[in-house]
Protein backbone atom coordinates (compact mmCIF):
# COMPACT_ATOMS: atom_id res chain seq x y z
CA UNK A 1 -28.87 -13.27 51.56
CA UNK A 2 -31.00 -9.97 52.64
CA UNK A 3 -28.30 -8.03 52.21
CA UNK A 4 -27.35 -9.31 48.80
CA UNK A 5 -31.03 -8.65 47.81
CA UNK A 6 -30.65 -5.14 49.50
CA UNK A 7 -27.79 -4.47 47.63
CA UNK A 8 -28.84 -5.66 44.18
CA UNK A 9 -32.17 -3.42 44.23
CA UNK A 10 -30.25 -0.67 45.19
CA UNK A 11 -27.53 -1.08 42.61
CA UNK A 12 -30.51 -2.57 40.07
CA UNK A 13 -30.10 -0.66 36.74
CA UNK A 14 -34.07 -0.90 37.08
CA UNK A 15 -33.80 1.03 39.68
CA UNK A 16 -33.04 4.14 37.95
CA UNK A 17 -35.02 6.85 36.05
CA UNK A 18 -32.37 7.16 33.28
CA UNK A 19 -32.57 2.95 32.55
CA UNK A 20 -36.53 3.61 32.68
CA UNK A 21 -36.01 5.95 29.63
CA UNK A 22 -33.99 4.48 27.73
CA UNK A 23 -36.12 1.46 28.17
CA UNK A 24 -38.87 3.55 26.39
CA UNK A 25 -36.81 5.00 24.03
CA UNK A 26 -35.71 1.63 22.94
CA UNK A 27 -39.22 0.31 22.89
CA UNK A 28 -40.51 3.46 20.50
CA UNK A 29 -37.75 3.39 18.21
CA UNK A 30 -38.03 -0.07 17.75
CA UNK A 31 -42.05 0.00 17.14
CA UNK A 32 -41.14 2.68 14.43
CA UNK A 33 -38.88 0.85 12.66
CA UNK A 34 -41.39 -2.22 12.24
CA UNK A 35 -43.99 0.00 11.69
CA UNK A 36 -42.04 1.63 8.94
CA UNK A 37 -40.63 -1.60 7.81
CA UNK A 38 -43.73 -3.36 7.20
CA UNK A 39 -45.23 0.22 4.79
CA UNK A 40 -41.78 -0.79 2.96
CA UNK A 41 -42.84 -4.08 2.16
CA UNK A 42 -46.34 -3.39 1.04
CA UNK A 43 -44.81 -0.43 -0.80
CA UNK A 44 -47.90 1.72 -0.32
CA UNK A 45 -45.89 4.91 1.54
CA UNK A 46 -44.22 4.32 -2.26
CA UNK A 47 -46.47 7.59 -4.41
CA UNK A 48 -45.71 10.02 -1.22
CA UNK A 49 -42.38 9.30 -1.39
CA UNK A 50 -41.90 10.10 -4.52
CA UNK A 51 -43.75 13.36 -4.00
CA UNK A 52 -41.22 14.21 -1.45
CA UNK A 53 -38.11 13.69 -3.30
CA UNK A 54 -39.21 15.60 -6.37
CA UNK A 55 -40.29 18.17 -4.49
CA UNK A 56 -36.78 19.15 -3.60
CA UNK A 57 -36.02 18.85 -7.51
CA UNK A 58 -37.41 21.18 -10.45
CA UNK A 59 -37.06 21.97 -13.96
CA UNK A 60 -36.35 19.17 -16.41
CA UNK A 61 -33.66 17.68 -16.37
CA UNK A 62 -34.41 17.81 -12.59
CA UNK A 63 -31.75 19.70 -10.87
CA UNK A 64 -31.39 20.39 -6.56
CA UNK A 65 -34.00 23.23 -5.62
CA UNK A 66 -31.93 26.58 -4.08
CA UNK A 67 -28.67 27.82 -4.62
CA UNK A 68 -26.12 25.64 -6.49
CA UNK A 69 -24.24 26.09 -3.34
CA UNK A 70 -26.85 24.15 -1.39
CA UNK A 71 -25.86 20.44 -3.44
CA UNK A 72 -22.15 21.13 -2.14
CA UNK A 73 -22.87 21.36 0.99
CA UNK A 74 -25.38 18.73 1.29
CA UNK A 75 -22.62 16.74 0.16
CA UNK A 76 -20.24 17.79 2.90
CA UNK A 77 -22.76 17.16 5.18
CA UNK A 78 -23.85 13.69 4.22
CA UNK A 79 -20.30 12.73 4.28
CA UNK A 80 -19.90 12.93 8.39
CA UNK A 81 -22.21 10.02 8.22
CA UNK A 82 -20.08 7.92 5.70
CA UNK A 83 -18.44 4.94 6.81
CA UNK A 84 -14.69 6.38 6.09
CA UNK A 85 -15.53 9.17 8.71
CA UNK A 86 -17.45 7.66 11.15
CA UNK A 87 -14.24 4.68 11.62
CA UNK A 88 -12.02 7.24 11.74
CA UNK A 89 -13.98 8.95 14.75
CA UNK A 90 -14.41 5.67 15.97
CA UNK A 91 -11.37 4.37 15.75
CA UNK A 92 -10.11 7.88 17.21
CA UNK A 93 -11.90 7.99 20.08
CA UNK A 94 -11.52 4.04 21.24
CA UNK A 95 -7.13 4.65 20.76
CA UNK A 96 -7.97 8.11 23.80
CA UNK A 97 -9.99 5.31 25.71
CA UNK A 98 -7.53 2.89 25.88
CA UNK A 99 -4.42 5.14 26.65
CA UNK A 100 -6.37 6.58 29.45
CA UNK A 101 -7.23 2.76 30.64
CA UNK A 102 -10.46 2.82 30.19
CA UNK A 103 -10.64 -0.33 28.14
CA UNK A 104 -14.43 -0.78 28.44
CA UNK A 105 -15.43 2.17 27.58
CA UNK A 106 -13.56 1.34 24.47
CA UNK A 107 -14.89 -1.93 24.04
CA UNK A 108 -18.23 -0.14 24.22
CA UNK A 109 -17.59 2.08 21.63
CA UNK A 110 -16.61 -0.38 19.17
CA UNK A 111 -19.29 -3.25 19.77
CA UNK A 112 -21.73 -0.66 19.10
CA UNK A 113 -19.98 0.77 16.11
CA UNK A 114 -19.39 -2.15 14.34
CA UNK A 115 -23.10 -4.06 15.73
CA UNK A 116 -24.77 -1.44 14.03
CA UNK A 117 -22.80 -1.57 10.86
CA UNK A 118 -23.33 -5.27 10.39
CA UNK A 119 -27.44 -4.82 11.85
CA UNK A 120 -27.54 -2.13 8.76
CA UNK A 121 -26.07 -4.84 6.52
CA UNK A 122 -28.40 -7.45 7.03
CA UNK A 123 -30.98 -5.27 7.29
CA UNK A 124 -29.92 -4.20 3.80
CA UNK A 125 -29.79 -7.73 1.91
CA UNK A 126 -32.89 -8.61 3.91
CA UNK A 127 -35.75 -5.97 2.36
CA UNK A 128 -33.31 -5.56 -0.91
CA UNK A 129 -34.92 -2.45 -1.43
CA UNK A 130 -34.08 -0.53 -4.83
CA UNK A 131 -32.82 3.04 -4.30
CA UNK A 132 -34.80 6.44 -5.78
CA UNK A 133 -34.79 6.44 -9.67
CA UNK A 134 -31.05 7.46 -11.19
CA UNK A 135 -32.35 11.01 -12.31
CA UNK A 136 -32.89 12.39 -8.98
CA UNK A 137 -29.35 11.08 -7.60
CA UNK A 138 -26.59 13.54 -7.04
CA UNK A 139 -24.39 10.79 -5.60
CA UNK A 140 -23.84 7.67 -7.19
CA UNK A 141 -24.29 4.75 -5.19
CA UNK A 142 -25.42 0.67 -6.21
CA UNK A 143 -26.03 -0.83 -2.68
CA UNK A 144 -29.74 -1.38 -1.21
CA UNK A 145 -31.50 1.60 0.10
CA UNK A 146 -33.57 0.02 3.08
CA UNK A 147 -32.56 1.43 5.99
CA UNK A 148 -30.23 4.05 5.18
CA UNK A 149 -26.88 3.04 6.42
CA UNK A 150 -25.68 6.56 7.02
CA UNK A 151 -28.60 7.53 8.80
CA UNK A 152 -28.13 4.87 11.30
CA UNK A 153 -24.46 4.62 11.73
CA UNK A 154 -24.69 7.95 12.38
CA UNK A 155 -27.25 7.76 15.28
CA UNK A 156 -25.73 5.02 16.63
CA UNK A 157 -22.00 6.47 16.85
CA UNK A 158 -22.94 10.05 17.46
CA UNK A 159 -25.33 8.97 20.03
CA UNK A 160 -23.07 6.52 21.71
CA UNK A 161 -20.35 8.78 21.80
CA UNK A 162 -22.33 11.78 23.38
CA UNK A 163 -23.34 9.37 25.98
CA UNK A 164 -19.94 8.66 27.13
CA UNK A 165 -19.14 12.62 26.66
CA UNK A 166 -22.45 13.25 29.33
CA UNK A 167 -20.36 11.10 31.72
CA UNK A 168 -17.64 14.03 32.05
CA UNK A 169 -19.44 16.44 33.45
CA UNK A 170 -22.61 16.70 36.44
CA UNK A 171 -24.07 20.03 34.73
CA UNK A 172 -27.60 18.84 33.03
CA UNK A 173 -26.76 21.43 30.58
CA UNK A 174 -23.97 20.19 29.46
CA UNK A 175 -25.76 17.10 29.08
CA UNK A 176 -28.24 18.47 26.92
CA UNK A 177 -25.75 20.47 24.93
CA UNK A 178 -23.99 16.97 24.00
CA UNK A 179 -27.29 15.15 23.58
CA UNK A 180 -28.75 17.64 21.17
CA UNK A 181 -25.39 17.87 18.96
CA UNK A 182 -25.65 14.72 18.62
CA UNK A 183 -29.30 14.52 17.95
CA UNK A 184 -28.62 17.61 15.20
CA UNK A 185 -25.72 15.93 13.33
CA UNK A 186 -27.94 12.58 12.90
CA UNK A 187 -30.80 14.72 11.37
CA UNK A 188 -28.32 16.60 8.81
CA UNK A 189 -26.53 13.20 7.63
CA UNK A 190 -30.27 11.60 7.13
CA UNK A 191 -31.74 15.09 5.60
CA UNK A 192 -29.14 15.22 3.18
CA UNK A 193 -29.69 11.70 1.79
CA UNK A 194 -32.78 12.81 1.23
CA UNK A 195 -31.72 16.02 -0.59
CA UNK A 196 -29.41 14.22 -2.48
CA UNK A 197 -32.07 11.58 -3.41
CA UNK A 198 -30.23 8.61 -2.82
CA UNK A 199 -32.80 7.26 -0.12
CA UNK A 200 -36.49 7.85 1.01
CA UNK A 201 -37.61 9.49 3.92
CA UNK A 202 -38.83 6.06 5.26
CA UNK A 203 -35.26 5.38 4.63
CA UNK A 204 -33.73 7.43 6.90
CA UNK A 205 -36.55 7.39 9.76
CA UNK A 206 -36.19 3.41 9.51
CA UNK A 207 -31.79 4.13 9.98
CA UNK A 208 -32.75 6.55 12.56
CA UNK A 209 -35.05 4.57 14.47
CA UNK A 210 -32.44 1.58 13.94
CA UNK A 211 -29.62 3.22 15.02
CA UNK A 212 -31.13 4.85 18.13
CA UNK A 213 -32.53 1.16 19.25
CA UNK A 214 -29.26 0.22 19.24
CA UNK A 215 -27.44 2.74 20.68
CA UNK A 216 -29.56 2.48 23.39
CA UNK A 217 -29.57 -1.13 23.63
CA UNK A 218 -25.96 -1.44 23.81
CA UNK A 219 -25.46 1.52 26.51
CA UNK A 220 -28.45 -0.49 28.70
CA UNK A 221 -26.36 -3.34 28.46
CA UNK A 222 -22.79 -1.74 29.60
CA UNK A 223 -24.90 0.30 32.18
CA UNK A 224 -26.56 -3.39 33.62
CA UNK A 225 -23.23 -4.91 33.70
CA UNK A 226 -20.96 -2.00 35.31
CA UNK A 227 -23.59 -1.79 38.11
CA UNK A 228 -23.71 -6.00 38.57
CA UNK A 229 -19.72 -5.22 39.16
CA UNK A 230 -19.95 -2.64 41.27
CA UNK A 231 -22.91 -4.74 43.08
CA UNK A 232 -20.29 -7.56 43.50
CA UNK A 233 -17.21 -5.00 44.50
CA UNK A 234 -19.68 -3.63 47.32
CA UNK A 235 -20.84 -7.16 48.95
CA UNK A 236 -17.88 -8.79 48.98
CA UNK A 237 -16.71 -6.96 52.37
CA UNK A 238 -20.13 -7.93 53.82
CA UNK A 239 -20.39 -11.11 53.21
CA UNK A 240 -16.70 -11.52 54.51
CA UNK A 241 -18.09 -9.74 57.76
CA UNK A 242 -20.97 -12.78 58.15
């Protein structure tokens, strides 16, 4: 019995720095998005917003700020977090997991891809928020703006896949290389809704904050159960011994 309990602390996830921070990551994004949440509901963030978003509009009609250029690319940009790309990136990168037999890994992938899609939608329906008025819209969209659904699909799938990409290699900057591309391509997607003025910044810090809770949440949870199985792998022999 020792020795199990020896074994389990050792192979706890608590036991380890990296669960410790991604504990606290989980615990600050979360607080965010509640704290943001509840300024959506009492709509008083609402006059600041609005600031923001015409301030990367002028002239009247209001057109994008910048070179005409800048719209098109916006548009390229806030496309990597669309829900055609991101399944195809998904659903690429789970068909490489499973041919090289790593089936959990690709379970992984697509639990978190598709918990944070259907978090986002009830999320969505839930604070039925309306999106910024038509005239400052480059991109026509209907659906609910609260939290932005590209902003947090994107943090959860970019993040989730950079953490199984830090897993390939021991060099910490490497690691921070992956983790930072990652980081950068979920600021671009949620900067260009912005730009484009189909969401609010609260918006996209709410999907942000959202999609790096879960992210993390899910990785915890693949982490704690890989190291319960490697627990069991490594006591089986000594309990055999006994």
């Amino acid at each position: 019995m020792v020795r199990r309990l020896q074994l389990w602390w050792t192979r706890s996830p608590w036991n380890d720095a990296v669960i410790l921070a991604a504990s606290v990551v989980v615990i600050v994004a979360t607080w965010i998005f509640i704290a943001v949440a509840e300024e959506v509901h009492e709509g008083e963030h609402l006059p600041l917003e609005n600031q923001i978003m015409h301030a990367f509009r002028t002239g009247d009609p209001p057109h994008p700020i910048g070179p005409p250029w800048l719209a098109d690319v916006a548009r390229d940009v806030t496309a990597l977090g669309s829900v055609a790309v991101l399944s195809g990136i998904v659903a690429l990168a789970a068909g490489y997991l499973l041919l090289s037999g790593r089936r959990a890994a690709a379970l992984f992938v697509l639990v978190a891809s598709l918990g944070g899609l259907g978090i986002n939608h009830t999320l969505k329906h839930t604070f039925d928020r309306e999106r910024p008025e038509l005239e400052l819209r480059l991109v026509q969209i209907d659906s609910f703006s609260f939290p932005s659904g590209h902003a947090m699909s994107s943090a959860t799938i970019y993040l989730t896949l950079a953490v199984l990409l830090t897993r390939l290699t021991s060099h910490r900057s490497r690691k921070t290389y992956i983790v930072g591309s990652a980081i950068l391509l979920t600021f671009l997607v949620g900067f260009s809704r912005v730009f484009l003025g189909v969401h609010y910044p609260s918006d996209v810090l709410a999907g942000w904050a959202a999609g790096t809770a879960w992210a993390q949440l899910c990785w915890m949870t693949a982490h704690f159960l890989g190291r319960r199985r490697l627990a069991r792998v490594e006591s089986a022999p000594a309990a055999g011994a006994s």
